[in-house]
Structures are given as structure tokens and as C-alpha cells.
N, C-alpha and C. Protein backbone atom coordinates (compact mmCIF):
# COMPACT_ATOMS: atom_id res chain seq x y z
N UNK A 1 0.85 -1.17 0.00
CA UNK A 1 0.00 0.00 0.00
C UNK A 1 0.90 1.24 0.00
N UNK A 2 0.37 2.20 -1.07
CA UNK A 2 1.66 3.43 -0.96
C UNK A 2 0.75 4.29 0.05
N UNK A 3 1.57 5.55 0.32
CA UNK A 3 1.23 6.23 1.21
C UNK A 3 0.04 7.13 0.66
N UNK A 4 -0.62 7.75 1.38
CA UNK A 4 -1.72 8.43 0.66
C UNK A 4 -1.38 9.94 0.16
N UNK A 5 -0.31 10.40 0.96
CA UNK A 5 0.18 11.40 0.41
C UNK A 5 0.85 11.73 -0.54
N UNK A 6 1.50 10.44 -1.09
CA UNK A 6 2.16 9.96 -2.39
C UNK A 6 0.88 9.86 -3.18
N UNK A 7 0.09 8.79 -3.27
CA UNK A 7 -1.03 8.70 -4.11
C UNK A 7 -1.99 9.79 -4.79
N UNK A 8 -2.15 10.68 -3.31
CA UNK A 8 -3.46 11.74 -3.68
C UNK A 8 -3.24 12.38 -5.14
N UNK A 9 -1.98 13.62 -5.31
CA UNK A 9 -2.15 13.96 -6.25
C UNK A 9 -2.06 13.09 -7.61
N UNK A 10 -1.66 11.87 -7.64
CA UNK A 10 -1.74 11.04 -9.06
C UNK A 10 -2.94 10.87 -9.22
N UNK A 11 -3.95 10.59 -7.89
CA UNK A 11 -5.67 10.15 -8.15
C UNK A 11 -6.47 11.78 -8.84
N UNK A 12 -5.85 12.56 -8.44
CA UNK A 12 -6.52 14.00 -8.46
C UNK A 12 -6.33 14.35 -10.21
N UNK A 13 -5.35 13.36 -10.66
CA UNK A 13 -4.96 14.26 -11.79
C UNK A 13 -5.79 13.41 -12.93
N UNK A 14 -6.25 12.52 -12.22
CA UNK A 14 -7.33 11.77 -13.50
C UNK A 14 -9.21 12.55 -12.78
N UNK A 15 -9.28 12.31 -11.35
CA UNK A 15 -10.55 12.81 -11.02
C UNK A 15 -10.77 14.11 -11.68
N UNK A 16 -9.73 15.40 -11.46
CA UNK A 16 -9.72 16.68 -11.81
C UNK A 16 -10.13 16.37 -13.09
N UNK A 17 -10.39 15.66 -14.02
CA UNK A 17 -10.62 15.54 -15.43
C UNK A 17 -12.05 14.46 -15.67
N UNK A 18 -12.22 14.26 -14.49
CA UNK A 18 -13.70 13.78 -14.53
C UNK A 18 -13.73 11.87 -14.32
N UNK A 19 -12.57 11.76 -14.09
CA UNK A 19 -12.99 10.05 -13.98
C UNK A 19 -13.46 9.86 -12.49
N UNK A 20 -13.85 9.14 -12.50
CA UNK A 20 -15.05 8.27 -10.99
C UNK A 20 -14.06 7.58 -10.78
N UNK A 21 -13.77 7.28 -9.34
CA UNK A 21 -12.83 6.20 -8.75
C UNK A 21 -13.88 5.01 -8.50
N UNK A 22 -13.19 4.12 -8.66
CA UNK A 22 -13.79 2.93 -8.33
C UNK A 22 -12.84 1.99 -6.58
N UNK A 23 -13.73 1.81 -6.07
CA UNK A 23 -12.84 1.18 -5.07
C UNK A 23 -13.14 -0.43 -4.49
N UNK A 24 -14.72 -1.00 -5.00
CA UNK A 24 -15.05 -2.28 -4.66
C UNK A 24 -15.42 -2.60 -6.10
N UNK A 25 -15.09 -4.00 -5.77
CA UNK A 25 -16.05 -5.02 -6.91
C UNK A 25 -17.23 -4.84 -7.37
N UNK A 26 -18.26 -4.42 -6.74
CA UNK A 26 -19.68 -4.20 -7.20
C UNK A 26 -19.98 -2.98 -7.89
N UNK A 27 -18.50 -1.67 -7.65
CA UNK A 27 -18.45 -0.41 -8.24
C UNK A 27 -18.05 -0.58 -9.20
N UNK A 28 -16.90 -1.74 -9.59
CA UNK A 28 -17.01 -2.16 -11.03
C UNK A 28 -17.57 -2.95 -11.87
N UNK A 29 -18.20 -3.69 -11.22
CA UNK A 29 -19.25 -4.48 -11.82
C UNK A 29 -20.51 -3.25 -12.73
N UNK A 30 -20.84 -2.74 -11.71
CA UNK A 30 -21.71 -1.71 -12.27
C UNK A 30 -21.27 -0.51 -12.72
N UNK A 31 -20.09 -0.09 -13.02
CA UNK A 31 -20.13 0.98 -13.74
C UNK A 31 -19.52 0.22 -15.55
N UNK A 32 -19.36 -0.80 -15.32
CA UNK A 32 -18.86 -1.51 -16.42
C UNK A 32 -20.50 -2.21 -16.69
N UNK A 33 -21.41 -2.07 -16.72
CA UNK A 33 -22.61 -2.75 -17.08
C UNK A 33 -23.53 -1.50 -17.70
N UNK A 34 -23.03 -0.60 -17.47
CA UNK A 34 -23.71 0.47 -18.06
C UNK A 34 -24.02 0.63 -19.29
N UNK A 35 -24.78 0.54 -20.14
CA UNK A 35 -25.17 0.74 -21.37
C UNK A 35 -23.86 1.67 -21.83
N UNK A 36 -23.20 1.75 -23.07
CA UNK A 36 -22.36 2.64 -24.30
C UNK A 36 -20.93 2.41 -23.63
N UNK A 37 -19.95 3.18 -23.84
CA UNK A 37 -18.34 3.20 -23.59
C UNK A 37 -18.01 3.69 -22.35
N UNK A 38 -16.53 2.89 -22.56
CA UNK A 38 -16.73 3.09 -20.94
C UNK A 38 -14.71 2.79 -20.71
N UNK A 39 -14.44 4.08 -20.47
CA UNK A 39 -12.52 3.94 -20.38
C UNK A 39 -12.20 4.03 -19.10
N UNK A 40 -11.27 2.55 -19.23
CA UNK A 40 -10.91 2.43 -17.50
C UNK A 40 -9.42 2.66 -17.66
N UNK A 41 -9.10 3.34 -16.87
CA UNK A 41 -7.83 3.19 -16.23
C UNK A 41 -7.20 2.93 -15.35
N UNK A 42 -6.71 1.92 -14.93
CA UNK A 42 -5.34 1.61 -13.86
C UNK A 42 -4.41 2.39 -13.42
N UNK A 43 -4.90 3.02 -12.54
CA UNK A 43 -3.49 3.97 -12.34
C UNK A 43 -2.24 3.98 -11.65
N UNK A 44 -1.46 4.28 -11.59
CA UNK A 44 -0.14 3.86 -11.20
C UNK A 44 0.82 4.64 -10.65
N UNK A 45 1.67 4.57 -9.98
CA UNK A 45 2.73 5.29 -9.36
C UNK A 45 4.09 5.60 -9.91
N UNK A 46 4.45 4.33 -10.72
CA UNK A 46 5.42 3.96 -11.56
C UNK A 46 4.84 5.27 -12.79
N UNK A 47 6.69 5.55 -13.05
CA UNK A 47 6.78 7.19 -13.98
C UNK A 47 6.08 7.07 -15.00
N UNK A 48 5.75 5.65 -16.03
CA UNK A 48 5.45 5.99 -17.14
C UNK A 48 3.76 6.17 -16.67
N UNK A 49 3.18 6.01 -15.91
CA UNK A 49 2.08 6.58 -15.77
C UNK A 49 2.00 8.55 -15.85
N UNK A 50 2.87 8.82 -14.73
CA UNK A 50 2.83 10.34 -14.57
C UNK A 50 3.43 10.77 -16.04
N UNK A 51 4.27 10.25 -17.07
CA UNK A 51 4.88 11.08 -18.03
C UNK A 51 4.05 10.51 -19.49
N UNK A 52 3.36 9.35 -19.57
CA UNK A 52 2.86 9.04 -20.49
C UNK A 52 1.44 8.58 -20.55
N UNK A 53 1.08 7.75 -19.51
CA UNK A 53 -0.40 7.19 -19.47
C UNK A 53 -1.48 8.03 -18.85
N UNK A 54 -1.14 9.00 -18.04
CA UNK A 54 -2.55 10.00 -17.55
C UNK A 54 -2.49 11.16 -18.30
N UNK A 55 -1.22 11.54 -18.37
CA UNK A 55 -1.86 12.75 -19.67
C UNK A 55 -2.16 12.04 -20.89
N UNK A 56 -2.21 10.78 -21.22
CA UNK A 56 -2.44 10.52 -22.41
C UNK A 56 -3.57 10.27 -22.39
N UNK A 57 -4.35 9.74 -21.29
CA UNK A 57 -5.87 9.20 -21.37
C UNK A 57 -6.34 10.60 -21.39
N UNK A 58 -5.51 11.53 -20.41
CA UNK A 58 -6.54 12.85 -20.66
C UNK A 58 -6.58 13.92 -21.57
N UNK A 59 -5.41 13.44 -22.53
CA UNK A 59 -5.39 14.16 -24.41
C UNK A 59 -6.56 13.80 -24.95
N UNK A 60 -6.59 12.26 -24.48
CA UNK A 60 -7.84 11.24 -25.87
C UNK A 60 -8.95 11.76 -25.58
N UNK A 61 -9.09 12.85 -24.37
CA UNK A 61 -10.59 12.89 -23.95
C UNK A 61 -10.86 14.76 -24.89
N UNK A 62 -9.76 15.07 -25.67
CA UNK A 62 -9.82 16.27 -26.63
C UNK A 62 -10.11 15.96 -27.97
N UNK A 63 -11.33 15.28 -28.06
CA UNK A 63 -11.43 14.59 -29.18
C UNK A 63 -12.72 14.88 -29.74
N UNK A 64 -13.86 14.32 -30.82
CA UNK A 64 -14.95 14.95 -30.96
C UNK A 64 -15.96 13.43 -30.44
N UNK A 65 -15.48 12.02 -30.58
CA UNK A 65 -16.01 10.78 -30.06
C UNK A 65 -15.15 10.84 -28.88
N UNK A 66 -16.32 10.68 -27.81
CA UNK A 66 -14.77 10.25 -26.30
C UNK A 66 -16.10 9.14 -25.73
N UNK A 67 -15.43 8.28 -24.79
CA UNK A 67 -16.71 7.00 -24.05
C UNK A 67 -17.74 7.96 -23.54
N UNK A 68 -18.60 7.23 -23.03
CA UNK A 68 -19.79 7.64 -21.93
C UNK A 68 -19.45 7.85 -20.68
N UNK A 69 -18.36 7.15 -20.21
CA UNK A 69 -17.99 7.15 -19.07
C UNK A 69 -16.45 6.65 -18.93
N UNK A 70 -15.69 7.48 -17.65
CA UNK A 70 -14.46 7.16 -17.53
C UNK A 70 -14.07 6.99 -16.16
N UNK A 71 -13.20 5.40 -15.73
CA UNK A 71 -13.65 5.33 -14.99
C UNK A 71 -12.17 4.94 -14.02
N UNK A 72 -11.62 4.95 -12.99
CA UNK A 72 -10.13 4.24 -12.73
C UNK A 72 -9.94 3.79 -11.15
N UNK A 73 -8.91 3.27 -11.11
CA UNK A 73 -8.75 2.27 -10.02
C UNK A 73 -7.22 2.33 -9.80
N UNK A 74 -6.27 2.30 -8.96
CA UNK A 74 -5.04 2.74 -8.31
C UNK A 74 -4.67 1.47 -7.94
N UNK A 75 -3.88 0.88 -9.26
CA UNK A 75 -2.93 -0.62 -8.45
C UNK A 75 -2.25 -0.23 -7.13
N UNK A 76 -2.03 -0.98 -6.78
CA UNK A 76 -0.95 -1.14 -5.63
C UNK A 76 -2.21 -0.76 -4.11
N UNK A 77 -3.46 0.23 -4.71
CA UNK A 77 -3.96 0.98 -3.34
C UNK A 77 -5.52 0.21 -3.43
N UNK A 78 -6.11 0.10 -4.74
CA UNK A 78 -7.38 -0.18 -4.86
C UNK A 78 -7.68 -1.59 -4.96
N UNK A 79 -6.97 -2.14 -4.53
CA UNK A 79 -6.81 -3.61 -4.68
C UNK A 79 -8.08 -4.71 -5.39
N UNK A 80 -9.28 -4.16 -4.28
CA UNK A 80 -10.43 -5.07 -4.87
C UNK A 80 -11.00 -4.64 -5.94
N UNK A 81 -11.06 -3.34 -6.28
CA UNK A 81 -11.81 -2.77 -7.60
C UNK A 81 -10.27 -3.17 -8.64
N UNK A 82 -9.13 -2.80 -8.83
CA UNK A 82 -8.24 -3.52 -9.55
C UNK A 82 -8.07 -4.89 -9.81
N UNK A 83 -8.59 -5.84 -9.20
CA UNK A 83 -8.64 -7.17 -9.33
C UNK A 83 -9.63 -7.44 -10.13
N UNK A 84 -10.98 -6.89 -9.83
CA UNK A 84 -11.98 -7.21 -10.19
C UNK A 84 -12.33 -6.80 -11.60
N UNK A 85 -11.24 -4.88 -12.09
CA UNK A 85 -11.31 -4.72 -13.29
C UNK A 85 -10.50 -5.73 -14.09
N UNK A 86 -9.34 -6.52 -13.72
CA UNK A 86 -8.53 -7.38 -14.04
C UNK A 86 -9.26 -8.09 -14.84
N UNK A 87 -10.47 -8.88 -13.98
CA UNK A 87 -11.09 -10.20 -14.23
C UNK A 87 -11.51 -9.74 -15.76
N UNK A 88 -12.00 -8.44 -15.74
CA UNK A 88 -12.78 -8.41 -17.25
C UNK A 88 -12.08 -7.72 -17.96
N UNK A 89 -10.31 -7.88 -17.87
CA UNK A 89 -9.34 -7.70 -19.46
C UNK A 89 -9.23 -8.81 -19.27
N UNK A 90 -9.49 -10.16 -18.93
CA UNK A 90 -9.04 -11.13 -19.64
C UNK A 90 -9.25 -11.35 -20.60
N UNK A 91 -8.54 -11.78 -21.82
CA UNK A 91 -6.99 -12.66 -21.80
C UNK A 91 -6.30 -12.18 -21.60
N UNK A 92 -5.94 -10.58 -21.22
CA UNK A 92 -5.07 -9.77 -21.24
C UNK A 92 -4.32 -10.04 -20.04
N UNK A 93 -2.83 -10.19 -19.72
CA UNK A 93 -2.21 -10.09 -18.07
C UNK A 93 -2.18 -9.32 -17.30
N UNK A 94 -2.34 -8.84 -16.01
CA UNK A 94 -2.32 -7.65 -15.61
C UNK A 94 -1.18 -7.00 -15.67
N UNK A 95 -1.07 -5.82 -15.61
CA UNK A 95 -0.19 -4.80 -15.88
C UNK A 95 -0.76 -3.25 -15.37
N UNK A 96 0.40 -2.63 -15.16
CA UNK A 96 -0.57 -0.99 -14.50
C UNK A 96 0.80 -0.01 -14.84
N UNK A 97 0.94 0.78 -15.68
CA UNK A 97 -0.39 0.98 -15.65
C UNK A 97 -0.96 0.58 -17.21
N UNK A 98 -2.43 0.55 -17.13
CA UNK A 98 -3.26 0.22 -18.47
C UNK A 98 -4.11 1.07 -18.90
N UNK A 99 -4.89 1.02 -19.94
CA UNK A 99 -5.76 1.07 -20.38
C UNK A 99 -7.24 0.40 -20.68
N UNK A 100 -8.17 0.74 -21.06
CA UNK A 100 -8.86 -0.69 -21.71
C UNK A 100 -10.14 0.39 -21.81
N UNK A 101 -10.75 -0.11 -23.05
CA UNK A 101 -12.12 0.60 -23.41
C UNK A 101 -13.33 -0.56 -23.70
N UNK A 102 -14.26 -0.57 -23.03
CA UNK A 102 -15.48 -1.25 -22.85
C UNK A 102 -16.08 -0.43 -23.66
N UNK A 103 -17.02 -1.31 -24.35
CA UNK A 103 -18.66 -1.34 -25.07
C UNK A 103 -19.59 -2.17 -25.02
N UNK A 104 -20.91 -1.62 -23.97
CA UNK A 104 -21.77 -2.18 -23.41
C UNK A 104 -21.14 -3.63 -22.63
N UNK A 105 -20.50 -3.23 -21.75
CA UNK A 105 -19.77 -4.15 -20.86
C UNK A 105 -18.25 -5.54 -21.48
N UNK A 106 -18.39 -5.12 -22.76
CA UNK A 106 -17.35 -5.88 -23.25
C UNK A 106 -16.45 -4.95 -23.65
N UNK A 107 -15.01 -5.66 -23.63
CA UNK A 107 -13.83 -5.43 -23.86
C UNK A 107 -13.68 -5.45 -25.45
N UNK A 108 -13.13 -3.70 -25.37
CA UNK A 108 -13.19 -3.89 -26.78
C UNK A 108 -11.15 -3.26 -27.91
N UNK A 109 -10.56 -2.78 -26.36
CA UNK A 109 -9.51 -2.22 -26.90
C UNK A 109 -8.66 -2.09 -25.79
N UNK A 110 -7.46 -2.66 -25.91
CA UNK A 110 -6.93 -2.87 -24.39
C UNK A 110 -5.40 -2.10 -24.99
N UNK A 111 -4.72 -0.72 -23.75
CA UNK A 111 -3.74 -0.70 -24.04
C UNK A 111 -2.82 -1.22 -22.76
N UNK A 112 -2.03 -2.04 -22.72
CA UNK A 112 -0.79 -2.78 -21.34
C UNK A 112 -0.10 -1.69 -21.47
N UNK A 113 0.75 -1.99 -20.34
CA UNK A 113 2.27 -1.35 -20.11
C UNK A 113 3.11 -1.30 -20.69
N UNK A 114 2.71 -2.50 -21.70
CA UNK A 114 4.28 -2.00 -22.79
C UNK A 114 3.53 -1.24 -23.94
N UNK A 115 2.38 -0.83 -24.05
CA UNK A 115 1.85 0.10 -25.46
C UNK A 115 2.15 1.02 -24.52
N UNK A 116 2.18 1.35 -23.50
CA UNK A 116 2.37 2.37 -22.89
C UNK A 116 3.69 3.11 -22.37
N UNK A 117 4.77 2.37 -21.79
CA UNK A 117 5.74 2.49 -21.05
C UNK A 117 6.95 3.47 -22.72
N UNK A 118 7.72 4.04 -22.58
CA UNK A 118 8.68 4.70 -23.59
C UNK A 118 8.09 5.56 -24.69
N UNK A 119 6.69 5.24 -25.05
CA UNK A 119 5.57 6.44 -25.32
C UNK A 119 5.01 7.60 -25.46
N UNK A 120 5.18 8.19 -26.04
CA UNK A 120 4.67 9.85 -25.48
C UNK A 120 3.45 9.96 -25.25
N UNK A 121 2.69 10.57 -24.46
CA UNK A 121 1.28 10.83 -24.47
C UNK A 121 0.69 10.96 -25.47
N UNK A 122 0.94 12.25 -26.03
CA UNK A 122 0.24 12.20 -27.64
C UNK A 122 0.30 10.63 -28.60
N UNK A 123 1.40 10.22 -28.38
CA UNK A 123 0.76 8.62 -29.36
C UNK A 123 -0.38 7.32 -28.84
N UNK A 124 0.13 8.05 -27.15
CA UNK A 124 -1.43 7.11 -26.46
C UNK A 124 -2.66 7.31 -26.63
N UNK A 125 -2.31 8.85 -27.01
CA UNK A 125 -3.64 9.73 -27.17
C UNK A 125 -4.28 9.23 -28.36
N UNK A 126 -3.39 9.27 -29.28
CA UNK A 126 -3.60 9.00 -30.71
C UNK A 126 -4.07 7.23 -30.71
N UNK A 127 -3.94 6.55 -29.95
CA UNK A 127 -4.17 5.20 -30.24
C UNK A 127 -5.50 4.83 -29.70
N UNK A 128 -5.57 5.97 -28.43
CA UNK A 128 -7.21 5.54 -27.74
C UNK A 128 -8.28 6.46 -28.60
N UNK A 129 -7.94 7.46 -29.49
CA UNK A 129 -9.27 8.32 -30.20
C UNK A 129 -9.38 7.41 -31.62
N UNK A 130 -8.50 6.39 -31.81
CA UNK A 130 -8.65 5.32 -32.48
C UNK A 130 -9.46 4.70 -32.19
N UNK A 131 -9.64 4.12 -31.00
CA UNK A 131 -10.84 3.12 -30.67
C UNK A 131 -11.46 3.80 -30.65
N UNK A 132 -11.94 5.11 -29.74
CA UNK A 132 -13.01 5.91 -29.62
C UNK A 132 -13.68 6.34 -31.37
N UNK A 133 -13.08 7.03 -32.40
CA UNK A 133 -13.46 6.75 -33.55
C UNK A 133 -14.55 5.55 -34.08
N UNK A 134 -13.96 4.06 -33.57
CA UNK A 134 -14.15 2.73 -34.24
C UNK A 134 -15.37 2.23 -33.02
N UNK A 135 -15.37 2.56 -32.42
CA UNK A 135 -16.31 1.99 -31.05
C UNK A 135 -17.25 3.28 -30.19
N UNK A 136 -17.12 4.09 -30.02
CA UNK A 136 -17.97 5.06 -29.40
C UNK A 136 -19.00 6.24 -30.09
């Protein structure tokens, strides 16, 4: 478990942009059952999150298609809502930090740690308004 004073501002910098934290199983169960799109993120402590994966989820959201809903969970801190988003990237392995875009509760575009990790934001950006384009 990291410290919360370490954590806060990484959680703030996806909430400040409108994502819902998720923290139990049944919060992801149901926000992933929701009728239309739906972008989850894993968030993470590890750098390539702070230099590539949260500003990148929050470029993709400067777009003219973005999901219905966006939604994230803090490996290392959120344990049961991260497990439970786990269960539904399978086949995918876990990894954090990630990506992954749901439609009408299925998995429809998953980015791991290595589409992510050496990356610039803008190409993450560019890869999730891809799905958003093709799916939302």
C-alpha cells in the first residue's frame, strides 16, 4: 500500500478531469454494465504513468467521439476494484499501468504497459481516439 500522500495527487490528476474512482467489486461491476463506452484506467505510481499514461488518457478525452464514461482504479492501493477490473481484461495479463475501453460491458480495446511504457502521451492519445473513432 503506498502512502496516501504519495497517491493523492496522481488520483486528483485523473478525477480533476472527470474520472469516478472505483474502489469495490460491485463499483465495477456496475459501472462496467452500463449501457455505451466506458474507459478504464489503472493507475499507477510507476513514472510511465505520470509522463505518459494519464496525460495521455486525458489528451484522448480532446477529441470529438470520447466513451460515456471514464472510470479508474489505483494498483498497488485499490486492490479489490483492480482485481476485479482485471477479471474483465481477460486474456489480457495484468499490468498498471493500463488502459482498456469497454462497449456495453465488453472489452473492446486494451492498451498494457508496454503500449504504454517509452511512449509519449500524444501517441497514447492518438491510439485511444482510435478506438473511440471505431467503437464510441
Amino acid at each position: 500500500m503506498y502512502p496516501q500522500e504519495v497517491v493523492k495527487p496522481m488520483r486528483e490528476h485523473l478525477t480533476n478531469e472527470g474520472f469516478e474512482e472505483l474502489f469495490t467489486a460491485e463499483s465495477v461491476d456496475s459501472a462496467l454494465s452500463r449501457p455505451g463506452t466506458t474507459l478504464v484506467v489503472i493507475n499507477s505510481v510507476c513514472g510511465c504513468a505520470a509522463a505518459n499514461a494519464r496525460p495521455g488518457a486525458i489528451l484522448s478525452l480532446k477529441n470529438k467521439k470520447i466513451p460515456n464514461y471514464k472510470i479508474t482504479a489505483f494498483a498497488g492501493v485499490d486492490k479489490e476494484a483492480v482485481e476485479k477490473v482485471r477479471e474483465h481484461m481477460i486474456p489480457f495479463p495484468p499490468s498498471s499501468p493500463c488502459m482498456a475501453l469497454f462497449k456495453n460491458g465488453e472489452l473492446v480495446h486494451m492498451l498494457e504497459r508496454h503500449h504504454i511504457e517509452g511512449r509519449p502521451a500524444e501517441l497514447i492519445a492518438e491510439n485511444l481516439m482510435d478506438a473511440y473513432g471505431e467503437f464510441c
